[in-house]
PDB file of N, CA and C in Angstrom:
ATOM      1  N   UNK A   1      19.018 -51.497 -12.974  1.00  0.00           N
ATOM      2  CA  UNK A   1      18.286 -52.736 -13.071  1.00  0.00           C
ATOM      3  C   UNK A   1      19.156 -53.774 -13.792  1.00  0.00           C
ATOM      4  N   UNK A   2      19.580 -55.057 -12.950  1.00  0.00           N
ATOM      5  CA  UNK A   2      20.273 -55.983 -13.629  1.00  0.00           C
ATOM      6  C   UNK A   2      18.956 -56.986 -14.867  1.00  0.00           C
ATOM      7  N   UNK A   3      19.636 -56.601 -15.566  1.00  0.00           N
ATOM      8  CA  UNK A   3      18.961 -57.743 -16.719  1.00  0.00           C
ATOM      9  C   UNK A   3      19.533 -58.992 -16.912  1.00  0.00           C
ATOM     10  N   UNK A   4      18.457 -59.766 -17.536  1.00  0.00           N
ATOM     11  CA  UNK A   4      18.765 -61.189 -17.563  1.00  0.00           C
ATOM     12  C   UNK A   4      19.688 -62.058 -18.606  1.00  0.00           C
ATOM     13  N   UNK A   5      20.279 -63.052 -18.058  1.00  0.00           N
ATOM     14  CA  UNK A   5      21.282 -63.613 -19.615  1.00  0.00           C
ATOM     15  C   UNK A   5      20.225 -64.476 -20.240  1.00  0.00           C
ATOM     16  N   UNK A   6      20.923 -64.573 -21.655  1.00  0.00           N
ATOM     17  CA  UNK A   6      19.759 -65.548 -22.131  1.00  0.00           C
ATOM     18  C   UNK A   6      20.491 -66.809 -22.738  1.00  0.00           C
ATOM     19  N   UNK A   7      20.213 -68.079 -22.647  1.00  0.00           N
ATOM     20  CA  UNK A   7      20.805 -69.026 -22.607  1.00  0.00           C
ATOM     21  C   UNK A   7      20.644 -69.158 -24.772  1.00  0.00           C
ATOM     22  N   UNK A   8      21.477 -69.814 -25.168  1.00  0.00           N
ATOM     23  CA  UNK A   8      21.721 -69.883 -26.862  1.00  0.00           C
ATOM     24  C   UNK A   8      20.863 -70.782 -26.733  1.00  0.00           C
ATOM     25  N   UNK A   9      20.111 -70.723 -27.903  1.00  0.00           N
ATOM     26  CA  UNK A   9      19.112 -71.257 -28.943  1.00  0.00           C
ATOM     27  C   UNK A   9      20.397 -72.654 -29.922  1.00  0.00           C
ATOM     28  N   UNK A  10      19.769 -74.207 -29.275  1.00  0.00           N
ATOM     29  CA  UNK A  10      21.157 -74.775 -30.603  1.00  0.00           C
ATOM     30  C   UNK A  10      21.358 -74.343 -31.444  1.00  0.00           C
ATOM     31  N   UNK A  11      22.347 -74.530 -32.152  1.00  0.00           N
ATOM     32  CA  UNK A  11      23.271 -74.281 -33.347  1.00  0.00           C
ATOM     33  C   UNK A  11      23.700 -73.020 -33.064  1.00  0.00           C
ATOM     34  N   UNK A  12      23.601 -72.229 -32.181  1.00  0.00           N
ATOM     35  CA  UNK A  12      23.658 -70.685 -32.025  1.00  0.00           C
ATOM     36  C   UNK A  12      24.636 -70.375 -31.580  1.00  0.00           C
ATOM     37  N   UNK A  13      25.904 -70.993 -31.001  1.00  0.00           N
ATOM     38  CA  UNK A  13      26.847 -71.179 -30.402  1.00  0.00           C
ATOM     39  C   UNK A  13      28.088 -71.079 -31.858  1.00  0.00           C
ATOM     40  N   UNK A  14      27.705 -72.026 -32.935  1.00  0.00           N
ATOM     41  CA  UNK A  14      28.276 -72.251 -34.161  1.00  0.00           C
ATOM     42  C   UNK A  14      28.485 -71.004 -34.472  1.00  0.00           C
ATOM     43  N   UNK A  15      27.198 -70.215 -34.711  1.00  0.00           N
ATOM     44  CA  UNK A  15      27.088 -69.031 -35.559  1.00  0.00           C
ATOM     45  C   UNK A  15      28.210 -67.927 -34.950  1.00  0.00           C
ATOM     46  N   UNK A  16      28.158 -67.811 -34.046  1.00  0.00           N
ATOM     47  CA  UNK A  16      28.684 -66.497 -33.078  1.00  0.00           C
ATOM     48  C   UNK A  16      29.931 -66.680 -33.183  1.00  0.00           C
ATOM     49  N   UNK A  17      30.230 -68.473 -32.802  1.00  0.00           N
ATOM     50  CA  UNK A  17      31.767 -68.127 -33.510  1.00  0.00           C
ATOM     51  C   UNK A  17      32.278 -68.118 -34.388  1.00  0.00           C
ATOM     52  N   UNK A  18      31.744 -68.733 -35.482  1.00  0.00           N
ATOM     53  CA  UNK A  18      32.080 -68.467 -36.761  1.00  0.00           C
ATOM     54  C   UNK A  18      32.053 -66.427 -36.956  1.00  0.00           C
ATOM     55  N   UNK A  19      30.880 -65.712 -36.866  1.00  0.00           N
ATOM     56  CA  UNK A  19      31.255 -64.351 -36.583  1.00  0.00           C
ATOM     57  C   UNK A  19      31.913 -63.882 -35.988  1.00  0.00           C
ATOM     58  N   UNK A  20      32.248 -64.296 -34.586  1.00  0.00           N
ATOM     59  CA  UNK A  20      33.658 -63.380 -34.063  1.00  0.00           C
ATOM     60  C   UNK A  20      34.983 -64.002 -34.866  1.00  0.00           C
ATOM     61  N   UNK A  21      35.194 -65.057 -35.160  1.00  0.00           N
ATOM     62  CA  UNK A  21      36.694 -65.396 -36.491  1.00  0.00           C
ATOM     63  C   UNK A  21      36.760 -64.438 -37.309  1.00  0.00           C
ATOM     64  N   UNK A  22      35.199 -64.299 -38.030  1.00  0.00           N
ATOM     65  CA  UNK A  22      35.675 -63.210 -39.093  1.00  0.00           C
ATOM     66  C   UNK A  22      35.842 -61.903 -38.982  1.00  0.00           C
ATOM     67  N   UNK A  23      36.440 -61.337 -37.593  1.00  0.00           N
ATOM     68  CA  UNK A  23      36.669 -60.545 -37.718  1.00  0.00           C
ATOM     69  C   UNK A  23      38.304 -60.760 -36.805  1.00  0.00           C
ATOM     70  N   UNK A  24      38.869 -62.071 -36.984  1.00  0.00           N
ATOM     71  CA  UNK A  24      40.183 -62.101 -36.863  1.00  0.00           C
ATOM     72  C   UNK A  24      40.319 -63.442 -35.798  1.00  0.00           C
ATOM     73  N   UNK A  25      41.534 -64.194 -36.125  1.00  0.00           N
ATOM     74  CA  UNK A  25      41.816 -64.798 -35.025  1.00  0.00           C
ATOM     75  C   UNK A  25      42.160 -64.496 -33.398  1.00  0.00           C
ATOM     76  N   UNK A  26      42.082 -65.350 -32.674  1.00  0.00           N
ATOM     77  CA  UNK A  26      41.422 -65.580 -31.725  1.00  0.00           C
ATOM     78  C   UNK A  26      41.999 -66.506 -30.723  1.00  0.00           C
ATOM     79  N   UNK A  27      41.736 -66.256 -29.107  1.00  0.00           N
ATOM     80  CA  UNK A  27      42.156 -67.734 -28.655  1.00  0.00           C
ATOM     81  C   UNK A  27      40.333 -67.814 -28.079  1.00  0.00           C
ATOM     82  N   UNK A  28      40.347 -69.238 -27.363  1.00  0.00           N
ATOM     83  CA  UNK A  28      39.006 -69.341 -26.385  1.00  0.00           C
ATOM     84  C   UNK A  28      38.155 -68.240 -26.073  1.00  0.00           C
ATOM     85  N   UNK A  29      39.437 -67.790 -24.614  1.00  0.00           N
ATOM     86  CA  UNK A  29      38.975 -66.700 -23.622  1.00  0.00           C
ATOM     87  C   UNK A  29      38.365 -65.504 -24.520  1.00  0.00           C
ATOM     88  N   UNK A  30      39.107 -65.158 -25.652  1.00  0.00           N
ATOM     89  CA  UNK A  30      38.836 -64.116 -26.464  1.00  0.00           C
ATOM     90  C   UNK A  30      37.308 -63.928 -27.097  1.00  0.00           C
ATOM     91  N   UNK A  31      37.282 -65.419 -28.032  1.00  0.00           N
ATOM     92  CA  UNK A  31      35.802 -65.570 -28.058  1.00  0.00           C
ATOM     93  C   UNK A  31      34.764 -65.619 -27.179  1.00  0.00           C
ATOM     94  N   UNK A  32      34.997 -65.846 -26.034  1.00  0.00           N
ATOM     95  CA  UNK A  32      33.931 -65.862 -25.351  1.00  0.00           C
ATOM     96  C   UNK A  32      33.973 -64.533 -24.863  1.00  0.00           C
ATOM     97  N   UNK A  33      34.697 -63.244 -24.502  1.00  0.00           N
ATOM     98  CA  UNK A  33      34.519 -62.168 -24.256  1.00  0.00           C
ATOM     99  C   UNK A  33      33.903 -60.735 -25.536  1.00  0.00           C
ATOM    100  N   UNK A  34      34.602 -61.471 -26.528  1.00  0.00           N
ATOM    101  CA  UNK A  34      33.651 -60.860 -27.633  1.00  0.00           C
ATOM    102  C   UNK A  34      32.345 -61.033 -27.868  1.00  0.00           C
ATOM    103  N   UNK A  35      31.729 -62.061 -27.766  1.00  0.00           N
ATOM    104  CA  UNK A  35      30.689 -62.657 -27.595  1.00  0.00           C
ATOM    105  C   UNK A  35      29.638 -61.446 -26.660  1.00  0.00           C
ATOM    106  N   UNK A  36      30.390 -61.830 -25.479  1.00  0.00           N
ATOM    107  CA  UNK A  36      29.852 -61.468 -24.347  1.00  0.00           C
ATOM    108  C   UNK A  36      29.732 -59.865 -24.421  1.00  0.00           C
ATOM    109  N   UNK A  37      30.678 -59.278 -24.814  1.00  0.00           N
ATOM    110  CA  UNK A  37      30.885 -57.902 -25.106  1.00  0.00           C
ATOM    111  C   UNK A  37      30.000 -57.519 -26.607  1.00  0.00           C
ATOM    112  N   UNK A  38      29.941 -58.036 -27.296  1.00  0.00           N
ATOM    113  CA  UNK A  38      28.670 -57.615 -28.997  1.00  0.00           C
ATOM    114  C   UNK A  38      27.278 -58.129 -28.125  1.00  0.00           C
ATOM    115  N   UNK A  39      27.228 -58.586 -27.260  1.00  0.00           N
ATOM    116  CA  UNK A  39      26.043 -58.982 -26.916  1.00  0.00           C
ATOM    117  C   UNK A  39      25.221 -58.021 -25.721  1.00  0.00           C
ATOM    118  N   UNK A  40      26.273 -57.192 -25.360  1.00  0.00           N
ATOM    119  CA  UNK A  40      26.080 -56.199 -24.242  1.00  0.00           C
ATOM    120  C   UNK A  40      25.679 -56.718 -23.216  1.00  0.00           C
ATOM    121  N   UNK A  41      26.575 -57.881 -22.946  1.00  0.00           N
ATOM    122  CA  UNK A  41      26.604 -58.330 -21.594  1.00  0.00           C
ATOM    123  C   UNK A  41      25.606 -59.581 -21.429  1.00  0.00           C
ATOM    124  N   UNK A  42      24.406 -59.613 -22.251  1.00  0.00           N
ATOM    125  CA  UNK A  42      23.214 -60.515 -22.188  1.00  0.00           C
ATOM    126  C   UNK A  42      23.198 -61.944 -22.707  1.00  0.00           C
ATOM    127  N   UNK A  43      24.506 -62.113 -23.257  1.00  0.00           N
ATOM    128  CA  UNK A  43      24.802 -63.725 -23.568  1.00  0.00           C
ATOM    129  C   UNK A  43      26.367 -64.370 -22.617  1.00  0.00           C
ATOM    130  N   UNK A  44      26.461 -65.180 -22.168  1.00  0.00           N
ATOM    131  CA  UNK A  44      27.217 -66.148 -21.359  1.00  0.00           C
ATOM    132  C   UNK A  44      27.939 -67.074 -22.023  1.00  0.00           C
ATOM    133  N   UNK A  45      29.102 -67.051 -22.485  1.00  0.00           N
ATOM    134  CA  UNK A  45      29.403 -68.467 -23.398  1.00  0.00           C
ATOM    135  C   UNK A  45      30.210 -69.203 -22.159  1.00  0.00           C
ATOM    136  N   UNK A  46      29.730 -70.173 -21.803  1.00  0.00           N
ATOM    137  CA  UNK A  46      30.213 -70.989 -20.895  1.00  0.00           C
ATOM    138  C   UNK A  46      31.605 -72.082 -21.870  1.00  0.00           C
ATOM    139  N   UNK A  47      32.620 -72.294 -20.907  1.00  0.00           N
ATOM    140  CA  UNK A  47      34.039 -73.190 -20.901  1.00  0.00           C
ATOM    141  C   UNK A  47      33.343 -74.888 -21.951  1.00  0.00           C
ATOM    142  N   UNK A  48      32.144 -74.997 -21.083  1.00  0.00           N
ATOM    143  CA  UNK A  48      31.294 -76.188 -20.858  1.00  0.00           C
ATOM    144  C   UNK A  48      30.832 -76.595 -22.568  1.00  0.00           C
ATOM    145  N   UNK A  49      30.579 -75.639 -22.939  1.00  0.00           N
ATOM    146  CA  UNK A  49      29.881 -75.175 -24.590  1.00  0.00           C
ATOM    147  C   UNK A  49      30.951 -74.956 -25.668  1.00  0.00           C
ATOM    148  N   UNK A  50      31.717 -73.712 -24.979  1.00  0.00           N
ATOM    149  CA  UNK A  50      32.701 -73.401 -26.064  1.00  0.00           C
ATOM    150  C   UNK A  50      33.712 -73.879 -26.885  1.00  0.00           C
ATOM    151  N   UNK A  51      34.711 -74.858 -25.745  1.00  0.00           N
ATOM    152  CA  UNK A  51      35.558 -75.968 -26.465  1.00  0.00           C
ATOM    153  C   UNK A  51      35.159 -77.283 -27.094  1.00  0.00           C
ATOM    154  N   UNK A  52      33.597 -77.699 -26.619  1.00  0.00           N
ATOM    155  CA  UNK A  52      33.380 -78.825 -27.491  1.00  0.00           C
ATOM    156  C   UNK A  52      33.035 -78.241 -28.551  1.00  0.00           C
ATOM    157  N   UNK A  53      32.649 -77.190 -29.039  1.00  0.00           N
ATOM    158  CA  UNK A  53      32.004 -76.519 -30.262  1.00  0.00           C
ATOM    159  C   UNK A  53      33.238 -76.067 -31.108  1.00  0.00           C
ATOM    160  N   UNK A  54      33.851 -75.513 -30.741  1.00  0.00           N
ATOM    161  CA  UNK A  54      35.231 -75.192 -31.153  1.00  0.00           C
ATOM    162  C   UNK A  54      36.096 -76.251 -31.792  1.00  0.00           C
ATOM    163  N   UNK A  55      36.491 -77.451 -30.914  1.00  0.00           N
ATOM    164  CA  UNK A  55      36.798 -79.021 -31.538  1.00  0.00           C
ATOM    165  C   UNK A  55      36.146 -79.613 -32.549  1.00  0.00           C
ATOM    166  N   UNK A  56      34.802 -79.323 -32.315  1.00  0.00           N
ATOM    167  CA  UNK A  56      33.669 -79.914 -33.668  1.00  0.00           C
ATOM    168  C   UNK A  56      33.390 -79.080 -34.602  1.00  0.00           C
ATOM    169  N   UNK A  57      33.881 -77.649 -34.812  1.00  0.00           N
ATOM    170  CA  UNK A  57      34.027 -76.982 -35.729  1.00  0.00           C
ATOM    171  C   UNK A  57      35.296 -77.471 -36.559  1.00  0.00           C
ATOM    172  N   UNK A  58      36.272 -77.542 -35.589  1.00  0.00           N
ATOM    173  CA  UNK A  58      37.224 -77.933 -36.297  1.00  0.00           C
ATOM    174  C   UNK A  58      38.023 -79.036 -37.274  1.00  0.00           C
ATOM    175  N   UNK A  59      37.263 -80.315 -36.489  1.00  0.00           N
ATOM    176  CA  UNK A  59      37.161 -81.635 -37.386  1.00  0.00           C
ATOM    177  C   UNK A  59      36.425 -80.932 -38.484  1.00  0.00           C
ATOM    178  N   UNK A  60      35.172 -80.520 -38.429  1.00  0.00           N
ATOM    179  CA  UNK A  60      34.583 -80.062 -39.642  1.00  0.00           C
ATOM    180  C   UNK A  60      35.645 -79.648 -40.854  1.00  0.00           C
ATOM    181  N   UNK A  61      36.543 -78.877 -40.005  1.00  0.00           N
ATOM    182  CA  UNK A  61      37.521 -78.297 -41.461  1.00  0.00           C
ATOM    183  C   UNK A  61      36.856 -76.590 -41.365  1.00  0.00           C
ATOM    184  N   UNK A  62      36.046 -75.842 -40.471  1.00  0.00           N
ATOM    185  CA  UNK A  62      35.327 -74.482 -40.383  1.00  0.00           C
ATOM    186  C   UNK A  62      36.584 -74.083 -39.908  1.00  0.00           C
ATOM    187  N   UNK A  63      37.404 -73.976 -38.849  1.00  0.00           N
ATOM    188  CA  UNK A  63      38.464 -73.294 -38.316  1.00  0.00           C
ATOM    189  C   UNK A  63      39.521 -74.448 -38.351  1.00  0.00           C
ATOM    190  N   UNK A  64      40.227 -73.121 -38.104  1.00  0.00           N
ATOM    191  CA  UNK A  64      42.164 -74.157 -37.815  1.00  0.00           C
ATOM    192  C   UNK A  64      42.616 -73.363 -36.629  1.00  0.00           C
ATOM    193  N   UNK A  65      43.375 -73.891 -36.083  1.00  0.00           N
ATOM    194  CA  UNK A  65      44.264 -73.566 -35.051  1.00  0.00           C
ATOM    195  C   UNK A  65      45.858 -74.175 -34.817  1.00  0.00           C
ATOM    196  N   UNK A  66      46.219 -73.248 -33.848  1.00  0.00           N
ATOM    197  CA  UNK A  66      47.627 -72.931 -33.566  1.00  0.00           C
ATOM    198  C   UNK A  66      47.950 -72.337 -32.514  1.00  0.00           C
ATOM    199  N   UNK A  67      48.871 -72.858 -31.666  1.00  0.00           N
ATOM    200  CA  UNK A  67      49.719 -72.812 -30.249  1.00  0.00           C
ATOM    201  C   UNK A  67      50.202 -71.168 -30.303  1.00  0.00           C
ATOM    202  N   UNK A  68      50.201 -70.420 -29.746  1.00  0.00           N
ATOM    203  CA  UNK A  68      50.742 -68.980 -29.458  1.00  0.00           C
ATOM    204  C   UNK A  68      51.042 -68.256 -28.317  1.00  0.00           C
ATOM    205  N   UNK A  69      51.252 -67.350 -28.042  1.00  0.00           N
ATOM    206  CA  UNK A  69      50.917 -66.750 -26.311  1.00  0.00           C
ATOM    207  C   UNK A  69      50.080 -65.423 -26.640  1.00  0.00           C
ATOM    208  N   UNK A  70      49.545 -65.771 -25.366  1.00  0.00           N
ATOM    209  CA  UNK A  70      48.205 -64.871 -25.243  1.00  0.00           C
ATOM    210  C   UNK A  70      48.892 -63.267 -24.654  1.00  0.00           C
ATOM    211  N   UNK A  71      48.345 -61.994 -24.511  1.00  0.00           N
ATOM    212  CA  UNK A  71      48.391 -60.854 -24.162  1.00  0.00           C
ATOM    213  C   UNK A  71      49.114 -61.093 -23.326  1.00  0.00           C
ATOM    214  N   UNK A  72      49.112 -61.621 -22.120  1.00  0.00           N
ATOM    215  CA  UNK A  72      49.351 -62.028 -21.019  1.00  0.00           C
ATOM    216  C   UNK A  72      50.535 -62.974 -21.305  1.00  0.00           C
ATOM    217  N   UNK A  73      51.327 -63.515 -22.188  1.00  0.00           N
ATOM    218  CA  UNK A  73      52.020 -64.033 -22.256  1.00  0.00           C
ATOM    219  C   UNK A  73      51.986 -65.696 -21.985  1.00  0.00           C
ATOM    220  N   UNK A  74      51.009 -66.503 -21.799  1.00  0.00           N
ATOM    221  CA  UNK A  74      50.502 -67.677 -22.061  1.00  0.00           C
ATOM    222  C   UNK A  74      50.059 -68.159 -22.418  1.00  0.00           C
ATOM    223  N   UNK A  75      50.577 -69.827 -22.943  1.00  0.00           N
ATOM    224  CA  UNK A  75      50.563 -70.651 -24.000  1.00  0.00           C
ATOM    225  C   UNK A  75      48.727 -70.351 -24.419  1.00  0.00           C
ATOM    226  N   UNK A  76      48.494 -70.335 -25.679  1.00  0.00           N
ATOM    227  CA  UNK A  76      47.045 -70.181 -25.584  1.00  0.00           C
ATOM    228  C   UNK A  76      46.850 -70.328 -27.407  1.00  0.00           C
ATOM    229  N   UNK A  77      45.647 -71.706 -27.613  1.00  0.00           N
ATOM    230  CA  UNK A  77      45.436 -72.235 -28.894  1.00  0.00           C
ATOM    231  C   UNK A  77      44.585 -71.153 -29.516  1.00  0.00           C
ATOM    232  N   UNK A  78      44.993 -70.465 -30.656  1.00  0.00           N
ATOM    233  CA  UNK A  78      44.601 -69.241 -31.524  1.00  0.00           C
ATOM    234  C   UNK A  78      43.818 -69.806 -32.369  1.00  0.00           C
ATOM    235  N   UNK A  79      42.107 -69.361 -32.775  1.00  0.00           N
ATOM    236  CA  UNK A  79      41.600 -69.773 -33.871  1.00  0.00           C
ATOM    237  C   UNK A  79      40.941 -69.155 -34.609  1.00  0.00           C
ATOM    238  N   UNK A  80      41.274 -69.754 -36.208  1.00  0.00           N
ATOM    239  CA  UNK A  80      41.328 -68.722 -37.286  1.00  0.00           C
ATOM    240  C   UNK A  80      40.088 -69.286 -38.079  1.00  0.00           C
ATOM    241  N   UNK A  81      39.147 -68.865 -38.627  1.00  0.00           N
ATOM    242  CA  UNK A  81      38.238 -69.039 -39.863  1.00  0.00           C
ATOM    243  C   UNK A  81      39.091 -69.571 -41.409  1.00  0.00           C
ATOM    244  N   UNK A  82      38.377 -70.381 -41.702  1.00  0.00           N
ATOM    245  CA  UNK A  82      38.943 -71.325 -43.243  1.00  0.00           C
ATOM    246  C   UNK A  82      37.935 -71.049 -43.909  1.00  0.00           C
ATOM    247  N   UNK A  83      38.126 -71.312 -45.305  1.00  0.00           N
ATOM    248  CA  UNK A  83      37.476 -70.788 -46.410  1.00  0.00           C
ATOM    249  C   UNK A  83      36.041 -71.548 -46.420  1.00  0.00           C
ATOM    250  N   UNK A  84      36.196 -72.947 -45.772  1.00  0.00           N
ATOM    251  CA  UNK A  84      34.978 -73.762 -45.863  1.00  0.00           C
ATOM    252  C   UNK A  84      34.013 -73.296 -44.213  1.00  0.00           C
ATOM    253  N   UNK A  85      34.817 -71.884 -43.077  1.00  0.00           N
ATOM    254  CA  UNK A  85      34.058 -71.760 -42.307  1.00  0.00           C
ATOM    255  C   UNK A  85      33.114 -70.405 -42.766  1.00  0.00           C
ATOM    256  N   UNK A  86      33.976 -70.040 -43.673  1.00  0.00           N
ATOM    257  CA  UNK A  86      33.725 -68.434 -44.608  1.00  0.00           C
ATOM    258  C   UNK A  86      32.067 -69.135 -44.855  1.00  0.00           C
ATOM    259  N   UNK A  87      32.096 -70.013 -45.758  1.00  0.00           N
ATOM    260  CA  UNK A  87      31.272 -70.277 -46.417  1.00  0.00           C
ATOM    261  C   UNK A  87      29.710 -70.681 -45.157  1.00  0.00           C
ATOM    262  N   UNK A  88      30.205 -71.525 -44.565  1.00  0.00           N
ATOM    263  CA  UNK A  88      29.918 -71.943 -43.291  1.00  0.00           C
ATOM    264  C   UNK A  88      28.620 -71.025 -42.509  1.00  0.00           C
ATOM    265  N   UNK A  89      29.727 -69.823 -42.664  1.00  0.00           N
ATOM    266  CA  UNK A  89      29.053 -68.399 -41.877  1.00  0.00           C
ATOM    267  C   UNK A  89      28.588 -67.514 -42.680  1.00  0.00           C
ATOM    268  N   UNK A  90      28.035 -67.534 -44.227  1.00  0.00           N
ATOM    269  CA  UNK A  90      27.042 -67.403 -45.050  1.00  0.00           C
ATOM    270  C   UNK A  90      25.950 -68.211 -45.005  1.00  0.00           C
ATOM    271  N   UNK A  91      26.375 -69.506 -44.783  1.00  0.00           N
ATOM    272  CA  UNK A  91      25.128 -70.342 -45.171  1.00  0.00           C
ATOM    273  C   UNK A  91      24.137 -70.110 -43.709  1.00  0.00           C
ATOM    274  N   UNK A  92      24.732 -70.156 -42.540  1.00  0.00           N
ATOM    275  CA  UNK A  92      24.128 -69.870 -41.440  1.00  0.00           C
ATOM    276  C   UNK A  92      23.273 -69.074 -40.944  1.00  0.00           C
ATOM    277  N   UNK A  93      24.139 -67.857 -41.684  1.00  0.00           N
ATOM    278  CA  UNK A  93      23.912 -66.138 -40.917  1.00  0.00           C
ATOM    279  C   UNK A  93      22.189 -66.206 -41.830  1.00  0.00           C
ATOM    280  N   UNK A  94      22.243 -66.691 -43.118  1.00  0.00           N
ATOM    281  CA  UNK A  94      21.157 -66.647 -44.016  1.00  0.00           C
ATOM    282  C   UNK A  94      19.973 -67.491 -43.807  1.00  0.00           C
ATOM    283  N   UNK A  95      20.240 -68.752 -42.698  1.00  0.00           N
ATOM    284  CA  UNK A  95      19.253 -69.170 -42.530  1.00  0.00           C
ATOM    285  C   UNK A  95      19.035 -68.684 -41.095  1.00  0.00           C
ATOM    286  N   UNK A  96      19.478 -68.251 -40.104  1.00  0.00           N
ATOM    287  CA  UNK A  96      19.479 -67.240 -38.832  1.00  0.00           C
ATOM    288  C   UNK A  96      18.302 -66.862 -39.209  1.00  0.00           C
ATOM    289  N   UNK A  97      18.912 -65.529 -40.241  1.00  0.00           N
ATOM    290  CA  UNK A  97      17.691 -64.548 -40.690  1.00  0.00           C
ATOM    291  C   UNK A  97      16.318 -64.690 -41.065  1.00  0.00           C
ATOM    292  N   UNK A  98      16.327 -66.262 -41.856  1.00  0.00           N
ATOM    293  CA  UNK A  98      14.654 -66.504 -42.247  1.00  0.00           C
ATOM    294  C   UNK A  98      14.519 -67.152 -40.981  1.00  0.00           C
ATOM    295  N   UNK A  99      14.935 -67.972 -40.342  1.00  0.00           N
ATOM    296  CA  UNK A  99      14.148 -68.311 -39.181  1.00  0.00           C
ATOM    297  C   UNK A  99      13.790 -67.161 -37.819  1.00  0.00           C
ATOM    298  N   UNK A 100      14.957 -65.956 -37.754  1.00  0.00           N
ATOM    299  CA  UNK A 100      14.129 -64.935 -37.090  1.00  0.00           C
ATOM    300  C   UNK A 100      12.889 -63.979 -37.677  1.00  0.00           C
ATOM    301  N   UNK A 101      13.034 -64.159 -39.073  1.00  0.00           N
ATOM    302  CA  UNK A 101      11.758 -63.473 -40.012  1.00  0.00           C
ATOM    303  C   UNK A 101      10.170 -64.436 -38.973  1.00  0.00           C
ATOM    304  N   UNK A 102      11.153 -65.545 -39.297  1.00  0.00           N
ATOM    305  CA  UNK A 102       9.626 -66.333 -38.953  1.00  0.00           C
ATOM    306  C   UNK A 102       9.074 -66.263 -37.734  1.00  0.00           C
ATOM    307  N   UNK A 103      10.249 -66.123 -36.692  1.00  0.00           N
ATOM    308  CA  UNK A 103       9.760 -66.353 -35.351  1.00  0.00           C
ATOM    309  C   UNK A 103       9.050 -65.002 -35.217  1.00  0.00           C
ATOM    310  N   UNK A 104       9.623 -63.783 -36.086  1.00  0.00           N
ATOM    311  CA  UNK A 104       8.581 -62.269 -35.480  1.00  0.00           C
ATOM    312  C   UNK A 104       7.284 -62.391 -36.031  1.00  0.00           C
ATOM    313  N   UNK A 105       7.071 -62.950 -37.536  1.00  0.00           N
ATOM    314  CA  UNK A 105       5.778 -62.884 -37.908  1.00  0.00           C
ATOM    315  C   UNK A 105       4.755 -63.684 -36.887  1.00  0.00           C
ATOM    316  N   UNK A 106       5.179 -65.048 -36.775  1.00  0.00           N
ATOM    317  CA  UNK A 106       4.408 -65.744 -35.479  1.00  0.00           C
ATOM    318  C   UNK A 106       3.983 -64.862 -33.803  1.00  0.00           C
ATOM    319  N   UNK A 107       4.945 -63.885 -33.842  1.00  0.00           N
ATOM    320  CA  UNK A 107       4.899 -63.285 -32.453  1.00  0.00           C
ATOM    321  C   UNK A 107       3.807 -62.096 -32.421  1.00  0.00           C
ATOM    322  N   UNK A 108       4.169 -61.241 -33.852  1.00  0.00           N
ATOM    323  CA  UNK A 108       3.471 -60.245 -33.979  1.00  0.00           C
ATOM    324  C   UNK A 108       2.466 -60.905 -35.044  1.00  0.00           C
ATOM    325  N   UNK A 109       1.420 -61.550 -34.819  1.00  0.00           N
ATOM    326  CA  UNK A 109       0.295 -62.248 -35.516  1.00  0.00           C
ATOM    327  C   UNK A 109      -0.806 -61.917 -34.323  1.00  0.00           C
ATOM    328  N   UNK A 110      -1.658 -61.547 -34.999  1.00  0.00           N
ATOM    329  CA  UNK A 110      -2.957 -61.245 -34.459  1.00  0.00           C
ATOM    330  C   UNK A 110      -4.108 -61.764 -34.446  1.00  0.00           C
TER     331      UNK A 110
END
């Protein structure tokens, strides 16, 4: 039985990548297959989403990047988590959590 993708909730795009950084730099393609792969297949990070989020993380000062070659041996922009995305992806992951607290109590309410 094929199951369904589920499209990100805003700001939800932020979070995921800020979590796949911290567990190492990165190019694009990479993030979006980690993503896709911790998610067991059920989330989609579209081209469309990922690099404007990625750019606007980065003005932020959350990640940095740098020119490298990929597995494959092509040119491909690597991106790394900064101390202010560290922080970034505490403050997030913590409000994630109370707002999924909230959304189950509302669901499972009787």
């Amino acid at each position: 039985m094929k199951r369904a993708r589920t499209d990100l909730m805003q700001g939800t795009l932020e979070l995921l990548i800020l979590k796949t950084l911290s567990r190492g730099q990165t190019h694009g393609y990479g993030i979006a297959q980690r993503i896709h792969e911790a998610a067991d297949d059920l989330l989609k990070v579209e081209d469309g989403s990922l690099y404007p989020a990625l750019y606007r993380m980065e003005e932020r000062g959350w990640i940095s990047s740098e020119w490298g070659a990929s597995e494959n041996n092509r040119r491909a922009k690597f991106y790394k988590l900064t101390r202010a995305g560290r922080q970034q992806l505490a403050e997030q992951s913590g409000n994630w959590e109370r707002i999924s607290k909230a959304v189950m109590r509302v669901l499972q309410a009787t």
